[in-house]
N, C-alpha and C. Protein backbone atom coordinates (compact mmCIF):
# COMPACT_ATOMS: atom_id res chain seq x y z
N UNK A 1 0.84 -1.18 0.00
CA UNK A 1 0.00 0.00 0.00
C UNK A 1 0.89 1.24 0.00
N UNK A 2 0.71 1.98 -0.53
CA UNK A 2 1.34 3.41 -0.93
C UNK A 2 1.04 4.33 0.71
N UNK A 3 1.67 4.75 1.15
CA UNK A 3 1.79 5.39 1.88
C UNK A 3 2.36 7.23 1.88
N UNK A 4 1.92 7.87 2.37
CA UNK A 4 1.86 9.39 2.03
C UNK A 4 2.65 10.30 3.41
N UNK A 5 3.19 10.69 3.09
CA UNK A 5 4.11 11.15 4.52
C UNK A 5 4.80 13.07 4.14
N UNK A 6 4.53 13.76 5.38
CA UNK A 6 5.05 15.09 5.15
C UNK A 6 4.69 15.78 4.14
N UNK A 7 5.30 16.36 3.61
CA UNK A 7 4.62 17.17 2.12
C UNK A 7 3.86 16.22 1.39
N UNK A 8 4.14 15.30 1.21
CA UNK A 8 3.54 14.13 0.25
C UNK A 8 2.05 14.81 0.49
N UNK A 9 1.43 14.10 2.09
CA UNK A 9 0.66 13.77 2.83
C UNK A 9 0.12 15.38 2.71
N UNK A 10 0.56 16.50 3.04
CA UNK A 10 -0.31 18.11 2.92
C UNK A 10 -0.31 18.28 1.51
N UNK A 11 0.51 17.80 0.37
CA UNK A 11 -0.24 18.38 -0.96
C UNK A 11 -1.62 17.47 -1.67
N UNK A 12 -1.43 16.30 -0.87
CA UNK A 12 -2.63 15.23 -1.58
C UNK A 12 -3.81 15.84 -0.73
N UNK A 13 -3.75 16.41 0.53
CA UNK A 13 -4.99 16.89 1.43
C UNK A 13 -5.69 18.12 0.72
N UNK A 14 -4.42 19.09 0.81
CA UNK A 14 -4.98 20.49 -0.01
C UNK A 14 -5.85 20.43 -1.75
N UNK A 15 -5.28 19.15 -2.31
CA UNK A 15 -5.50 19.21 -3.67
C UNK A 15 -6.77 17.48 -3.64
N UNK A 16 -7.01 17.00 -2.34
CA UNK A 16 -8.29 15.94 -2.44
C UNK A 16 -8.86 16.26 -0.72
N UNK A 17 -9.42 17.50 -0.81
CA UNK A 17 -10.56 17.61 0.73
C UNK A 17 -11.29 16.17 0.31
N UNK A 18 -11.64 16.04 2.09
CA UNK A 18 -12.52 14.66 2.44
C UNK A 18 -14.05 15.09 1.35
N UNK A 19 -13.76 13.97 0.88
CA UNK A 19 -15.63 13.86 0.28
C UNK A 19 -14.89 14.09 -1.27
N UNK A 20 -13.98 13.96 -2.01
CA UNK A 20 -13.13 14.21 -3.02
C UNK A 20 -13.78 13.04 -3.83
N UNK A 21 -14.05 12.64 -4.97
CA UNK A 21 -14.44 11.77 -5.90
C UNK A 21 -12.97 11.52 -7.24
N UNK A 22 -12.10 11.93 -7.07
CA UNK A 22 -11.15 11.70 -7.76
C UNK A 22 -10.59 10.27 -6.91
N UNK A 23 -10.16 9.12 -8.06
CA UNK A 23 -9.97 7.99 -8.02
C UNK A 23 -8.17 7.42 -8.38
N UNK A 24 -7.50 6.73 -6.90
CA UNK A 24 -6.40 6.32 -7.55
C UNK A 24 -6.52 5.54 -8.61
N UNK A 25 -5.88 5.94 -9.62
CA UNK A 25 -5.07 4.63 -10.67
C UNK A 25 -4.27 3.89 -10.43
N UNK A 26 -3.99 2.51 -10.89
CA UNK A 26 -2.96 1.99 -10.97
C UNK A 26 -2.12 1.48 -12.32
N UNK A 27 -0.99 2.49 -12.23
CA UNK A 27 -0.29 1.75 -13.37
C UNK A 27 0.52 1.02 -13.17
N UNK A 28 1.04 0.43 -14.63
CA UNK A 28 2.00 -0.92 -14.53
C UNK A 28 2.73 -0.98 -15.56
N UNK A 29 4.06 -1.59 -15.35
CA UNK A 29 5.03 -1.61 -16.28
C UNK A 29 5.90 -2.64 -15.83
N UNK A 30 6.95 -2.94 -16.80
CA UNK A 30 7.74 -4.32 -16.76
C UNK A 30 8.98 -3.35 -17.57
N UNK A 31 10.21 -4.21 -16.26
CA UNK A 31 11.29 -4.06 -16.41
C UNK A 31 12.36 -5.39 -17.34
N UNK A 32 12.83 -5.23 -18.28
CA UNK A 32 13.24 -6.33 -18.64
C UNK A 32 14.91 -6.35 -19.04
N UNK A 33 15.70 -7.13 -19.12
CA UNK A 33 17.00 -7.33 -19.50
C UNK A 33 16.85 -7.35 -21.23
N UNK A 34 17.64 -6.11 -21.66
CA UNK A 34 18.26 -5.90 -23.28
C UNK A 34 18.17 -6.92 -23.97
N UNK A 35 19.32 -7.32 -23.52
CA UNK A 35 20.36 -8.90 -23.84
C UNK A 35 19.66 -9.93 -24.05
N UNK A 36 19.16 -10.40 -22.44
CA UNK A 36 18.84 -11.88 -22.36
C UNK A 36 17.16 -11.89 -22.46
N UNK A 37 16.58 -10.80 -22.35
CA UNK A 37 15.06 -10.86 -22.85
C UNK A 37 14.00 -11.49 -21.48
N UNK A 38 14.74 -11.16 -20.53
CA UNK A 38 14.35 -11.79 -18.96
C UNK A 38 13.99 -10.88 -18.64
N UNK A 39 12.65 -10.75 -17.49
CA UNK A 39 12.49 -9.69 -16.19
C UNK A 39 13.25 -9.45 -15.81
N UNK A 40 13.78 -7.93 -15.05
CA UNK A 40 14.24 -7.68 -14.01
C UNK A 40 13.90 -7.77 -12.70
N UNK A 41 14.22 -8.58 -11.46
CA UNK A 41 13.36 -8.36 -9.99
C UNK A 41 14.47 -7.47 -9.47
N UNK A 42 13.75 -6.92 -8.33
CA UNK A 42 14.00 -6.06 -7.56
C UNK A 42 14.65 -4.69 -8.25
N UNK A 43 14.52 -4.49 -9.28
CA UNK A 43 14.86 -3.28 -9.57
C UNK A 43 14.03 -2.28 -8.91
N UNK A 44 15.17 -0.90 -8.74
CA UNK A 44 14.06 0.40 -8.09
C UNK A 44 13.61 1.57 -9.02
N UNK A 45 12.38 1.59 -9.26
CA UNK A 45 12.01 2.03 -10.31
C UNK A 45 11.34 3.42 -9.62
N UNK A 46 11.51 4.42 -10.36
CA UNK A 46 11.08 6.13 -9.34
C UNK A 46 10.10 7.07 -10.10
N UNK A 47 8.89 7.80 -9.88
CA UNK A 47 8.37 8.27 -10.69
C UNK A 47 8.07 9.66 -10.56
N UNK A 48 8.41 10.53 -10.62
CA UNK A 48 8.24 11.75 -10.67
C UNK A 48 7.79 12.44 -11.46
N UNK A 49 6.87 13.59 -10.71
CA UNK A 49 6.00 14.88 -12.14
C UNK A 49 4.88 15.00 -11.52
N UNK A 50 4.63 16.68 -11.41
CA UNK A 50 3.78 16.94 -10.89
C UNK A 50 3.44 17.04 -8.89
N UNK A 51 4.94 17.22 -8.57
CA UNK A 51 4.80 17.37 -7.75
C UNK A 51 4.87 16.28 -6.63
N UNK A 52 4.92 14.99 -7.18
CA UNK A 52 4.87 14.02 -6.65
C UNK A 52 6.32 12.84 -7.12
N UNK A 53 7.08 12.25 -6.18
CA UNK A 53 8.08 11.47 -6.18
C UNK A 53 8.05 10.48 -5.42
N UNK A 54 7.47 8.77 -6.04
CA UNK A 54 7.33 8.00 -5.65
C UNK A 54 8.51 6.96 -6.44
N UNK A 55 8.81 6.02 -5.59
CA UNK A 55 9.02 4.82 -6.20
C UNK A 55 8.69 2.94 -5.36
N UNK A 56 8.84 2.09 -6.43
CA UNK A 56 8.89 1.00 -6.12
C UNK A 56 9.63 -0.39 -6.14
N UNK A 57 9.48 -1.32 -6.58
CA UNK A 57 10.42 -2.30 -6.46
C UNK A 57 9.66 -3.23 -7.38
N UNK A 58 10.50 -4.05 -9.05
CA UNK A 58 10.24 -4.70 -9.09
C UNK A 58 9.64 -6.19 -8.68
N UNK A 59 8.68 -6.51 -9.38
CA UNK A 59 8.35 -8.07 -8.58
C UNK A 59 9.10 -9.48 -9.35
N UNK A 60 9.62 -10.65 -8.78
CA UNK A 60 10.40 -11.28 -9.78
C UNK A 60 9.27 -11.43 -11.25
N UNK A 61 8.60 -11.12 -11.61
CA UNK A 61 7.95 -11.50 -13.24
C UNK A 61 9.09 -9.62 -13.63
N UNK A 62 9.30 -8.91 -12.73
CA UNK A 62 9.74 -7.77 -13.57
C UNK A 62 9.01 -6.75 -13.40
N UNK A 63 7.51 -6.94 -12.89
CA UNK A 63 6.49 -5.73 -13.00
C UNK A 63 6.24 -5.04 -12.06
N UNK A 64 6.28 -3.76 -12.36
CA UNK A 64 6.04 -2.84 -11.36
C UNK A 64 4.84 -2.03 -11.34
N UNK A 65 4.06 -1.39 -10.28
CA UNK A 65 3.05 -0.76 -9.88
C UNK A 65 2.87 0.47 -9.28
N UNK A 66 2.31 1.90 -9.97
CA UNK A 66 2.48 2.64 -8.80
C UNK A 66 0.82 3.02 -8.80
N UNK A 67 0.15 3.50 -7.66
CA UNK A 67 -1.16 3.94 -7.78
C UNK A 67 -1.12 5.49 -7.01
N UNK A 68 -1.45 6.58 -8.52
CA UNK A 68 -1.61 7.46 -7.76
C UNK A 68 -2.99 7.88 -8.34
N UNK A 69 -2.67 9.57 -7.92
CA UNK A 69 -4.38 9.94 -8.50
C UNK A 69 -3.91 11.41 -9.72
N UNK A 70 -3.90 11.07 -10.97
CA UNK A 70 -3.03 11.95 -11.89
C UNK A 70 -3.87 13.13 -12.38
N UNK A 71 -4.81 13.13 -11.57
CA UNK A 71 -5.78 14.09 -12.11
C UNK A 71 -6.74 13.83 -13.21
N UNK A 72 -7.81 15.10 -13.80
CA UNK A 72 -8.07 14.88 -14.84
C UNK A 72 -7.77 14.99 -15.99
N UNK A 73 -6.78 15.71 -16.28
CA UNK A 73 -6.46 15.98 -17.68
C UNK A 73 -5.14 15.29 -17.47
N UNK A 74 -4.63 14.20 -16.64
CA UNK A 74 -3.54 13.27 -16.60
C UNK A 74 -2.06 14.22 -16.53
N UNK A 75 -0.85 13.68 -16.35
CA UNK A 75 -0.06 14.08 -16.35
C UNK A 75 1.28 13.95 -17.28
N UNK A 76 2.50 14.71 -17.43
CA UNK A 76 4.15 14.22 -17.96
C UNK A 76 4.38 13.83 -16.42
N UNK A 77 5.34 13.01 -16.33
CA UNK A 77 6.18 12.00 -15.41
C UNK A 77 7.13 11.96 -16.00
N UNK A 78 8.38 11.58 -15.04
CA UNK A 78 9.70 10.57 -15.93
C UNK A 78 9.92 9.17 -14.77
N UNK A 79 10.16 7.95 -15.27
CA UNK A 79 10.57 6.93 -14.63
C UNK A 79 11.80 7.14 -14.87
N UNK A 80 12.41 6.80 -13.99
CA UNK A 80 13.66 6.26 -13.78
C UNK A 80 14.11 4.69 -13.14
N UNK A 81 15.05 3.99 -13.68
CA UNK A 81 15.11 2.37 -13.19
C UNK A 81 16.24 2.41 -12.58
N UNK A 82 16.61 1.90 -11.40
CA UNK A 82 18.35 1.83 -11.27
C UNK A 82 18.38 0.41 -10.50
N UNK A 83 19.05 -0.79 -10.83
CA UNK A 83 19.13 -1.62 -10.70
C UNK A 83 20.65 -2.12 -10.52
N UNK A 84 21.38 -2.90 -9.87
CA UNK A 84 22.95 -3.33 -9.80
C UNK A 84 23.22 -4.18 -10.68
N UNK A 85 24.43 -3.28 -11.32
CA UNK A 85 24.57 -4.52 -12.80
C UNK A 85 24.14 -3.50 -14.07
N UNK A 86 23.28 -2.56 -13.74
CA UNK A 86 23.06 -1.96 -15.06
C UNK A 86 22.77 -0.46 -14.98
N UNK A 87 23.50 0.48 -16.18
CA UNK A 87 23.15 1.88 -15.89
C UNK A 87 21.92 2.20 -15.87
N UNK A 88 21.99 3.74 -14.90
CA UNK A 88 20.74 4.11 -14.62
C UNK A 88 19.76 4.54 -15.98
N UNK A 89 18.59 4.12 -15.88
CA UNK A 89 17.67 4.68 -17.15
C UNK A 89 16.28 5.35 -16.74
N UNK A 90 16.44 6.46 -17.69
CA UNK A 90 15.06 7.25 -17.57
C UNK A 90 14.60 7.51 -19.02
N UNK A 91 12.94 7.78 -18.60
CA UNK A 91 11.88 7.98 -20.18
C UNK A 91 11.12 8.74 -19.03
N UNK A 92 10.41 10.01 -20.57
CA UNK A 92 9.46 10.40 -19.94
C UNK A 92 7.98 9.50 -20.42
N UNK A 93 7.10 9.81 -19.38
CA UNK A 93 6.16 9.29 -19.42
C UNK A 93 4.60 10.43 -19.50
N UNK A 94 3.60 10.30 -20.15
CA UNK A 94 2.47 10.74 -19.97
C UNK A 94 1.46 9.91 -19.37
N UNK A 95 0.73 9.99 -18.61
CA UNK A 95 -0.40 9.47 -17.53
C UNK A 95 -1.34 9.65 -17.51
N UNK A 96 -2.57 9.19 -18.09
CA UNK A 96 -4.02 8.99 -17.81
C UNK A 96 -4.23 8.33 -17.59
N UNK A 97 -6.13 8.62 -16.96
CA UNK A 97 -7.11 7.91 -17.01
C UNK A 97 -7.18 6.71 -17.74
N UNK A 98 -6.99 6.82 -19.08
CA UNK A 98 -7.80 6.01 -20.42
C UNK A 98 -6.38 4.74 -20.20
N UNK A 99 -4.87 4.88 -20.25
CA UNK A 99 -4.00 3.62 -20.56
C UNK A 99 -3.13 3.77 -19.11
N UNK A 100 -3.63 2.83 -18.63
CA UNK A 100 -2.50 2.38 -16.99
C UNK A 100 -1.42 1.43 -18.05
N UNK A 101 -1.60 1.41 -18.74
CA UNK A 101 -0.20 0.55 -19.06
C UNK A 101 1.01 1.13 -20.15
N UNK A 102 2.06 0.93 -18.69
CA UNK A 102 3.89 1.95 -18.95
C UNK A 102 4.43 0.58 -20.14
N UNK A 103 4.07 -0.33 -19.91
CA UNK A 103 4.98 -1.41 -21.08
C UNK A 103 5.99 -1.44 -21.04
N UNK A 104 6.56 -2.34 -21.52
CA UNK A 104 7.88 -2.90 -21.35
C UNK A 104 9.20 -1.74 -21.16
N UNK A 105 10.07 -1.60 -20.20
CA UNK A 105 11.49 -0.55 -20.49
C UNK A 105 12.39 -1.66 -20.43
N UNK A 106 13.20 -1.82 -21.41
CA UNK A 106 14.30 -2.47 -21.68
C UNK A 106 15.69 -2.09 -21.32
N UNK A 107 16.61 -2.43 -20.41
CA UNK A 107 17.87 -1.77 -20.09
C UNK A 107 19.09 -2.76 -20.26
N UNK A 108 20.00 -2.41 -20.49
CA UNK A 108 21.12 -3.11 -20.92
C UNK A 108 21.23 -3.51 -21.72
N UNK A 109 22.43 -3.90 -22.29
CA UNK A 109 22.99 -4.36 -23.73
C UNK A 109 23.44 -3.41 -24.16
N UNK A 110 24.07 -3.73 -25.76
CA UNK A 110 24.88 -2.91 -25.98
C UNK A 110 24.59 -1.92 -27.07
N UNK A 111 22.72 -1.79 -27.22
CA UNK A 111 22.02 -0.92 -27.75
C UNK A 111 22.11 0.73 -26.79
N UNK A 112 22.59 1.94 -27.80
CA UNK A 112 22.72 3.23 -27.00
C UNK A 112 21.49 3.80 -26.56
N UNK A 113 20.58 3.41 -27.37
CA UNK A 113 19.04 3.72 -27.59
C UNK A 113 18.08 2.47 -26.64
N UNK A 114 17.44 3.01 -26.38
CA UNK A 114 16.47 2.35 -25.48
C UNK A 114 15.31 1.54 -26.61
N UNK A 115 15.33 0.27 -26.51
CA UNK A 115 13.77 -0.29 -27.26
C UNK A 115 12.64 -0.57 -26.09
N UNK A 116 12.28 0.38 -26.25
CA UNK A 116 10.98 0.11 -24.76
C UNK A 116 9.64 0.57 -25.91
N UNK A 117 8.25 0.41 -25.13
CA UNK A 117 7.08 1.12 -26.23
C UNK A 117 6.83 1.91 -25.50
N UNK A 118 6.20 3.10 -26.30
CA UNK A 118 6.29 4.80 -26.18
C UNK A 118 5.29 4.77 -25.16
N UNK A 119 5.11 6.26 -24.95
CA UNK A 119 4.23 5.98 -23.50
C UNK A 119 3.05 6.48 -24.84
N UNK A 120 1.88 6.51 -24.22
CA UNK A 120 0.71 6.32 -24.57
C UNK A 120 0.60 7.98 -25.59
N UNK A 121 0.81 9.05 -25.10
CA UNK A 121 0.51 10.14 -26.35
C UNK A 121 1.73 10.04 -27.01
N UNK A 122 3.23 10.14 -27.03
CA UNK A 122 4.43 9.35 -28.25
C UNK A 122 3.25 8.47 -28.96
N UNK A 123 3.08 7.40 -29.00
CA UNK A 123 2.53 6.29 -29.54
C UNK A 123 1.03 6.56 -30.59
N UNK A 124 0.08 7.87 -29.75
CA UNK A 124 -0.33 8.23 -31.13
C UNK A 124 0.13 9.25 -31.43
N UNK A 125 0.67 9.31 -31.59
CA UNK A 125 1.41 10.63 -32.73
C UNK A 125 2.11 9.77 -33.36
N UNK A 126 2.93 8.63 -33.18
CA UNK A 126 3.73 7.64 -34.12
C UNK A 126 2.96 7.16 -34.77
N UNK A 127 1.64 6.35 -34.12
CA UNK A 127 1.14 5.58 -34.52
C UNK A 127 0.92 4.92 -36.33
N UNK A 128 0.63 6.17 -37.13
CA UNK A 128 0.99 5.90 -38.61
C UNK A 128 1.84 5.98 -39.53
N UNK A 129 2.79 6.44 -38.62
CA UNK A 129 4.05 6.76 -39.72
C UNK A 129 5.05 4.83 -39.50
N UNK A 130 4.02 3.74 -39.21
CA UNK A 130 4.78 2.53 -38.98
C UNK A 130 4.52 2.20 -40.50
N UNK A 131 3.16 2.57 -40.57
CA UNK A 131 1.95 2.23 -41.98
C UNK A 131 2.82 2.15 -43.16
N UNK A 132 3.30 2.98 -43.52
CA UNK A 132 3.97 3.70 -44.77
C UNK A 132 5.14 2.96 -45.38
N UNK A 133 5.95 2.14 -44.81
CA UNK A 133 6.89 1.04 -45.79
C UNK A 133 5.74 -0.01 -46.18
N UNK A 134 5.12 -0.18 -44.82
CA UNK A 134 4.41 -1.47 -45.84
C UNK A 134 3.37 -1.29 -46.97
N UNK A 135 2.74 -0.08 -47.03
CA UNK A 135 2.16 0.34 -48.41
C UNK A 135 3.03 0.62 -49.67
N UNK A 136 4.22 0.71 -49.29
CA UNK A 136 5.38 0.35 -50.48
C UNK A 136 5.56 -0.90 -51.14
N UNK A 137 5.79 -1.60 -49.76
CA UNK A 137 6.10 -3.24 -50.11
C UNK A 137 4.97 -3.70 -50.62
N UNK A 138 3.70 -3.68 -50.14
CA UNK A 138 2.31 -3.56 -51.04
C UNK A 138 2.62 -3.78 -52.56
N UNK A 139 2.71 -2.17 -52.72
CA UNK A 139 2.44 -2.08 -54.35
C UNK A 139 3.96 -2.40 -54.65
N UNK A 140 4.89 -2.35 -54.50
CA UNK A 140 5.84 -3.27 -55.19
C UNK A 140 5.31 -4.81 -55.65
N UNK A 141 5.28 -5.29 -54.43
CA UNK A 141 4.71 -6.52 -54.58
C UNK A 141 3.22 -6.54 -55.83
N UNK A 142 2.34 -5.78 -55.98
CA UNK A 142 1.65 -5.95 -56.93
C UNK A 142 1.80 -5.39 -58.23
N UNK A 143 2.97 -4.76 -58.38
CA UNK A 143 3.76 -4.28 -59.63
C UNK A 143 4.75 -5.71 -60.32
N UNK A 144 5.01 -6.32 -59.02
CA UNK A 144 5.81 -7.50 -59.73
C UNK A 144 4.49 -8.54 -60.21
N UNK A 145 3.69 -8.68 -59.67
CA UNK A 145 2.79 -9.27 -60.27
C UNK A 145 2.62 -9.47 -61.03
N UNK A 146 1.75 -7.75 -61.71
CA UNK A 146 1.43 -7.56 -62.81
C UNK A 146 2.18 -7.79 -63.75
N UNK A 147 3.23 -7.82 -63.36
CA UNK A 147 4.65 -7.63 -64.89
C UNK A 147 5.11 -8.84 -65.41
N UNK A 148 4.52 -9.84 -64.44
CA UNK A 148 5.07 -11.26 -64.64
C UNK A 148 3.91 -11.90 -65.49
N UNK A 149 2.78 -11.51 -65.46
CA UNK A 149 1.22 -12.19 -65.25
C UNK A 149 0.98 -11.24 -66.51
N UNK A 150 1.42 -9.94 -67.14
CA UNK A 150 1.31 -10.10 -68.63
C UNK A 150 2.14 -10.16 -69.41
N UNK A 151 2.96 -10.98 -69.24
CA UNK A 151 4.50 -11.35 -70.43
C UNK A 151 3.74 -11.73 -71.75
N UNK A 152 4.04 -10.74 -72.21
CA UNK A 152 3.48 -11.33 -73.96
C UNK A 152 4.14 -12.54 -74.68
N UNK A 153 3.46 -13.59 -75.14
CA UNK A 153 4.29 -14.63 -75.58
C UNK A 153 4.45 -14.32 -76.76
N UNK A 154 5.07 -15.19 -77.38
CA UNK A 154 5.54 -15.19 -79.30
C UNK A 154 4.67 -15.22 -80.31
N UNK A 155 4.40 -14.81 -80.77
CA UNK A 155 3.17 -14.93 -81.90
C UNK A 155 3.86 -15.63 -82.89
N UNK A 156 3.28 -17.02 -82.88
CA UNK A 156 3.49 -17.86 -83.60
C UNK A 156 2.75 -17.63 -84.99
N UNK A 157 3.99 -17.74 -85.98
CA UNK A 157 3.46 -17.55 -87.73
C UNK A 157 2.30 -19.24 -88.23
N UNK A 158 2.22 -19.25 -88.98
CA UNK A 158 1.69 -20.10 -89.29
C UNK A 158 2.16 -21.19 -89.69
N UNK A 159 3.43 -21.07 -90.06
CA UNK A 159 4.91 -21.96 -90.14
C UNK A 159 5.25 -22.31 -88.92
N UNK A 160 5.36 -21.90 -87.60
CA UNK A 160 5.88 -22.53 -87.00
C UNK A 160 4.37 -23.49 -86.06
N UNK A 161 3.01 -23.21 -86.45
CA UNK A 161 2.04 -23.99 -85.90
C UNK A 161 2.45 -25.09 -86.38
N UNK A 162 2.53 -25.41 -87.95
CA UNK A 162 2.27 -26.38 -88.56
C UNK A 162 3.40 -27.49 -88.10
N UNK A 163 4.77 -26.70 -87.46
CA UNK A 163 6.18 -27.19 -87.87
C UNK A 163 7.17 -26.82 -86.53
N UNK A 164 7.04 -27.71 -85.28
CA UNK A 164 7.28 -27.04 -84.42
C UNK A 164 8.48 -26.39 -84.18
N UNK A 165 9.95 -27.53 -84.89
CA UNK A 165 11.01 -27.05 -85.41
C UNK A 165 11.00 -25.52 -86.32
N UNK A 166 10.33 -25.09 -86.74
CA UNK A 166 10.38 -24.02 -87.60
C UNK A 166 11.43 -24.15 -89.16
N UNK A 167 11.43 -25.11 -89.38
CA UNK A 167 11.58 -25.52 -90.71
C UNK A 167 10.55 -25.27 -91.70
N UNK A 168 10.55 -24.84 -92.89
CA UNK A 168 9.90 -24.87 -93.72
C UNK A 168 9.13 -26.00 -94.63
N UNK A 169 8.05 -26.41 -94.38
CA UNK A 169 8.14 -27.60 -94.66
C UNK A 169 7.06 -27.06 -96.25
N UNK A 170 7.48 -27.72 -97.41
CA UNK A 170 6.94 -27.63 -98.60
C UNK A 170 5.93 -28.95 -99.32
């Protein structure tokens, strides 16, 4: 259970008086190894934005949980992971209502770039620009088709119906 202490505890009071109808969320995300394609356990994973700085602790599957209350129009965050054995990593994150799910962050190996999936507004704004090679490969692919599927054959004379050699036959 999340627990609220000192400032924590006076900015959640001032910003949810008793009788408040705003609802914790819980989100979730999975920590995983680059390399070997395994969970991370016990990694310490930290979330900050908005005023608020929580963190938690992987579970051995890798997944982590935080439940706060992000408002209504949701929030930017950044996670941060720091685990022994591997450098520290941070992404920012956006937070609503509508997707509790952070998805996979990938750390280590000997990629400089992070392959994790985007947080939820990254992801539509990407979302169609994935579209666009494969409507290439598409019509390539139905250009070779076509080009194969009308090869004009030989127009055979009337000499070579009769004569398959094409000899003249008298």
């Amino acid at each position: 259970m999340l627990r609220l202490h000192g400032d924590m505890l006076r900015l959640y009071k001032i910003h949810n008086p008793i009788g408040s109808t705003m609802q914790e969320i819980t989100y979730i995300g999975r920590i995983i190894d680059n390399k070997k394609q395994a969970p991370i356990s016990g990694a310490k994973v930290l979330l900050k934005g908005d005023g608020i700085s929580i963190y938690t602790y992987t579970d051995i599957e890798g997944i982590y949980r935080f439940r706060i209350i992000p408002g209504s129009r949701g929030m930017d965050a950044t996670i941060t992971v720091e685990t022994k054995g591997y450098s520290p990593y941070s992404r920012s994150v956006y937070l609503s209502s509508q997707d509790q799910d952070l998805g996979d962050i990938k750390i280590g190996g000997s990629s400089s770039s992070p392959s994790d999936r985007p947080s939820s507004r990254s992801e539509r704004n990407n979302r169609s620009s994935g579209f666009f090679p494969l409507v290439i490969l598409i019509a390539i692919a139905i250009l070779i088709f076509v080009a194969f599927s009308n090869r004009t054959q030989i127009n055979q004379s009337p000499r070579n119906q009769n004569n398959p050699n094409g000899n003249l036959v008298r």
